[in-house]
C-alpha atoms as a PDB file:
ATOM      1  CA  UNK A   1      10.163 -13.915   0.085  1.00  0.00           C
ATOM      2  CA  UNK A   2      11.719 -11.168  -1.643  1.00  0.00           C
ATOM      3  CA  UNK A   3      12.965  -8.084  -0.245  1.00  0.00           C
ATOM      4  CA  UNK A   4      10.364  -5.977  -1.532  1.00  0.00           C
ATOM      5  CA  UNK A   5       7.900  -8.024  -0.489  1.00  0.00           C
ATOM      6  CA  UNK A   6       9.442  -7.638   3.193  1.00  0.00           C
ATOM      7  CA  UNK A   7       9.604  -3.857   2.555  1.00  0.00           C
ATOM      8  CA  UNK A   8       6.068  -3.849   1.783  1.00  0.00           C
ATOM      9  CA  UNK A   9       5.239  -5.730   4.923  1.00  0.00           C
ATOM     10  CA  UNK A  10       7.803  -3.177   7.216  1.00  0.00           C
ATOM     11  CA  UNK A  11       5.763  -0.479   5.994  1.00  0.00           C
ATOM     12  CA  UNK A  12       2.574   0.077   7.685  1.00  0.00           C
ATOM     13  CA  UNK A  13      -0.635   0.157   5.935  1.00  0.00           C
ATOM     14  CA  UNK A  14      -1.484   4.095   7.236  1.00  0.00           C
ATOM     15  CA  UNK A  15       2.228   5.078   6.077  1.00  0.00           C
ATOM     16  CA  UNK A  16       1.815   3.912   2.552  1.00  0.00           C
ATOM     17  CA  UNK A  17      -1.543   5.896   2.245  1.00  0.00           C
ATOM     18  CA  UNK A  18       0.277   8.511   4.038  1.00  0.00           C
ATOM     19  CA  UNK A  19       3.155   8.134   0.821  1.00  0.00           C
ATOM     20  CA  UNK A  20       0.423   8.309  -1.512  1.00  0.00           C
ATOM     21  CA  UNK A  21      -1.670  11.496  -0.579  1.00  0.00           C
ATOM     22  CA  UNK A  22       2.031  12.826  -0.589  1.00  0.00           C
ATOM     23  CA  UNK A  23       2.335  12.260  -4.216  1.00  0.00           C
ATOM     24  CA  UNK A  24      -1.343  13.427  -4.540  1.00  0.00           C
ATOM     25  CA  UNK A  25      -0.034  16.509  -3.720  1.00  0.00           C
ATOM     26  CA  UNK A  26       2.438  17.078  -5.770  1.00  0.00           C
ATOM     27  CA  UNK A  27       0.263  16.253  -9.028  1.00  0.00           C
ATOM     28  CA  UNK A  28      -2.233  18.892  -7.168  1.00  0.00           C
ATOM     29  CA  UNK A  29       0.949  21.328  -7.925  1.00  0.00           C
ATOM     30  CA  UNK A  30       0.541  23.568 -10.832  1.00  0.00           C
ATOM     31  CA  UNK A  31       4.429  23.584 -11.318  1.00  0.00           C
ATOM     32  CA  UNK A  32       4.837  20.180 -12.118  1.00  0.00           C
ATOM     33  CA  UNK A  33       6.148  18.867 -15.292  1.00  0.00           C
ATOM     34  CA  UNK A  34       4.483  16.535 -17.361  1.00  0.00           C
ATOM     35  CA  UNK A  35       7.547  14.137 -16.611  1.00  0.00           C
ATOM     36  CA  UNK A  36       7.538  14.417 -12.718  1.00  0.00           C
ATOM     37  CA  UNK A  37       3.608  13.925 -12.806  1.00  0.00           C
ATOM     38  CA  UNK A  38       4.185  10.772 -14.717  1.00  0.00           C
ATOM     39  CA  UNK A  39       6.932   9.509 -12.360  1.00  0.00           C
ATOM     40  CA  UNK A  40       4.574  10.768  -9.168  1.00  0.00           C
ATOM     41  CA  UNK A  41       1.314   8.754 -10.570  1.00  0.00           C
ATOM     42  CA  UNK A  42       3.688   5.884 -11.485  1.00  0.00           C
ATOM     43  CA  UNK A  43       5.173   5.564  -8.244  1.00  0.00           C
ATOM     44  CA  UNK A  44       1.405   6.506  -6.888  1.00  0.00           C
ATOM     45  CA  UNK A  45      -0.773   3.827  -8.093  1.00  0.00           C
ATOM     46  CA  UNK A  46       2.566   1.543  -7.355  1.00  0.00           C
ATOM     47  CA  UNK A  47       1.930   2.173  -3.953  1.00  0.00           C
ATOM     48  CA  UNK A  48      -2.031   1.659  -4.280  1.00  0.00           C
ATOM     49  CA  UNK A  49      -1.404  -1.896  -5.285  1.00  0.00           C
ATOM     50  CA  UNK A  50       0.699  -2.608  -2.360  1.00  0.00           C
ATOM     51  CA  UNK A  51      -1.718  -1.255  -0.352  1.00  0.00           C
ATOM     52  CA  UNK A  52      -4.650  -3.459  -1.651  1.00  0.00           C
ATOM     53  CA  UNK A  53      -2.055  -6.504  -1.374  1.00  0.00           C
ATOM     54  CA  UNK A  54      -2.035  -5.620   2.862  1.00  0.00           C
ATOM     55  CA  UNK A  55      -5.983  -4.998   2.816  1.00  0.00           C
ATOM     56  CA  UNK A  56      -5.887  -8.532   1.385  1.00  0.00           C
ATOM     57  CA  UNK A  57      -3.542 -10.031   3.542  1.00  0.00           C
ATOM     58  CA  UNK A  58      -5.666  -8.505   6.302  1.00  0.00           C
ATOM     59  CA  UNK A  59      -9.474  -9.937   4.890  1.00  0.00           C
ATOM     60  CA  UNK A  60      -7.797 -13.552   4.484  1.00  0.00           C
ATOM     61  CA  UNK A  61      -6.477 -13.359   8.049  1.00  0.00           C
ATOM     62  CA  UNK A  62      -9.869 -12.624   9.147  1.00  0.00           C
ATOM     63  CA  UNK A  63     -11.611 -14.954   7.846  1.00  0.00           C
ATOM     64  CA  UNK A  64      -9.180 -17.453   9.005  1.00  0.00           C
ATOM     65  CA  UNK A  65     -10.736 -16.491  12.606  1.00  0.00           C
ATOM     66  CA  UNK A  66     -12.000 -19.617  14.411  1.00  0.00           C
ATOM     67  CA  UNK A  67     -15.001 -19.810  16.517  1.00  0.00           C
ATOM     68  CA  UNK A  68     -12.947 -19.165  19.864  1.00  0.00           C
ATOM     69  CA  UNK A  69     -11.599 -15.589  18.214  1.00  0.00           C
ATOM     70  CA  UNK A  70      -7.709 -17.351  17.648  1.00  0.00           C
ATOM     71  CA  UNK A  71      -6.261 -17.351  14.230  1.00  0.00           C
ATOM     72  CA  UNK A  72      -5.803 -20.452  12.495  1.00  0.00           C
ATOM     73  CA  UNK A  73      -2.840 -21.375  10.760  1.00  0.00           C
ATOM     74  CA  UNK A  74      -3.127 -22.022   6.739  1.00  0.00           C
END
């Protein structure tokens, strides 16, 4: 695994979506150059993706779910 994919893991699912209404906000500013919107919606839909990776890593883990409730390995 690489590290970013162990940062993304670290990072809980509610903190990355709390990271992204963040940079919401600052596109929401009026003040904002055209350069720091394009770095906020870069780093913004960066963060979206990781987000739907965990969603995904969450389904697949569900659906590994054995009759009993347990988790089955892969």
């Amino acid at each position: 695994m690489d590290m970013e994919t162990d940062k993304m893991q670290e990072e809980s699912l509610e903190e990355s979506f709390r990271q992204v209404e963040e940079l919401i906000g600052q596109l929401e500013q009026s003040d904002i150059s055209l350069e720091d919107a394009f770095v906020s919606y870069e780093k913004g839909m960066k963060k979206l993706k990781e987000c739907n990776a965990k969603i995904e890593q969450v389904e697949k883990k569900m659906l590994v779910l054995n009759s009993q409730g347990e988790l089955e390995e892969f």
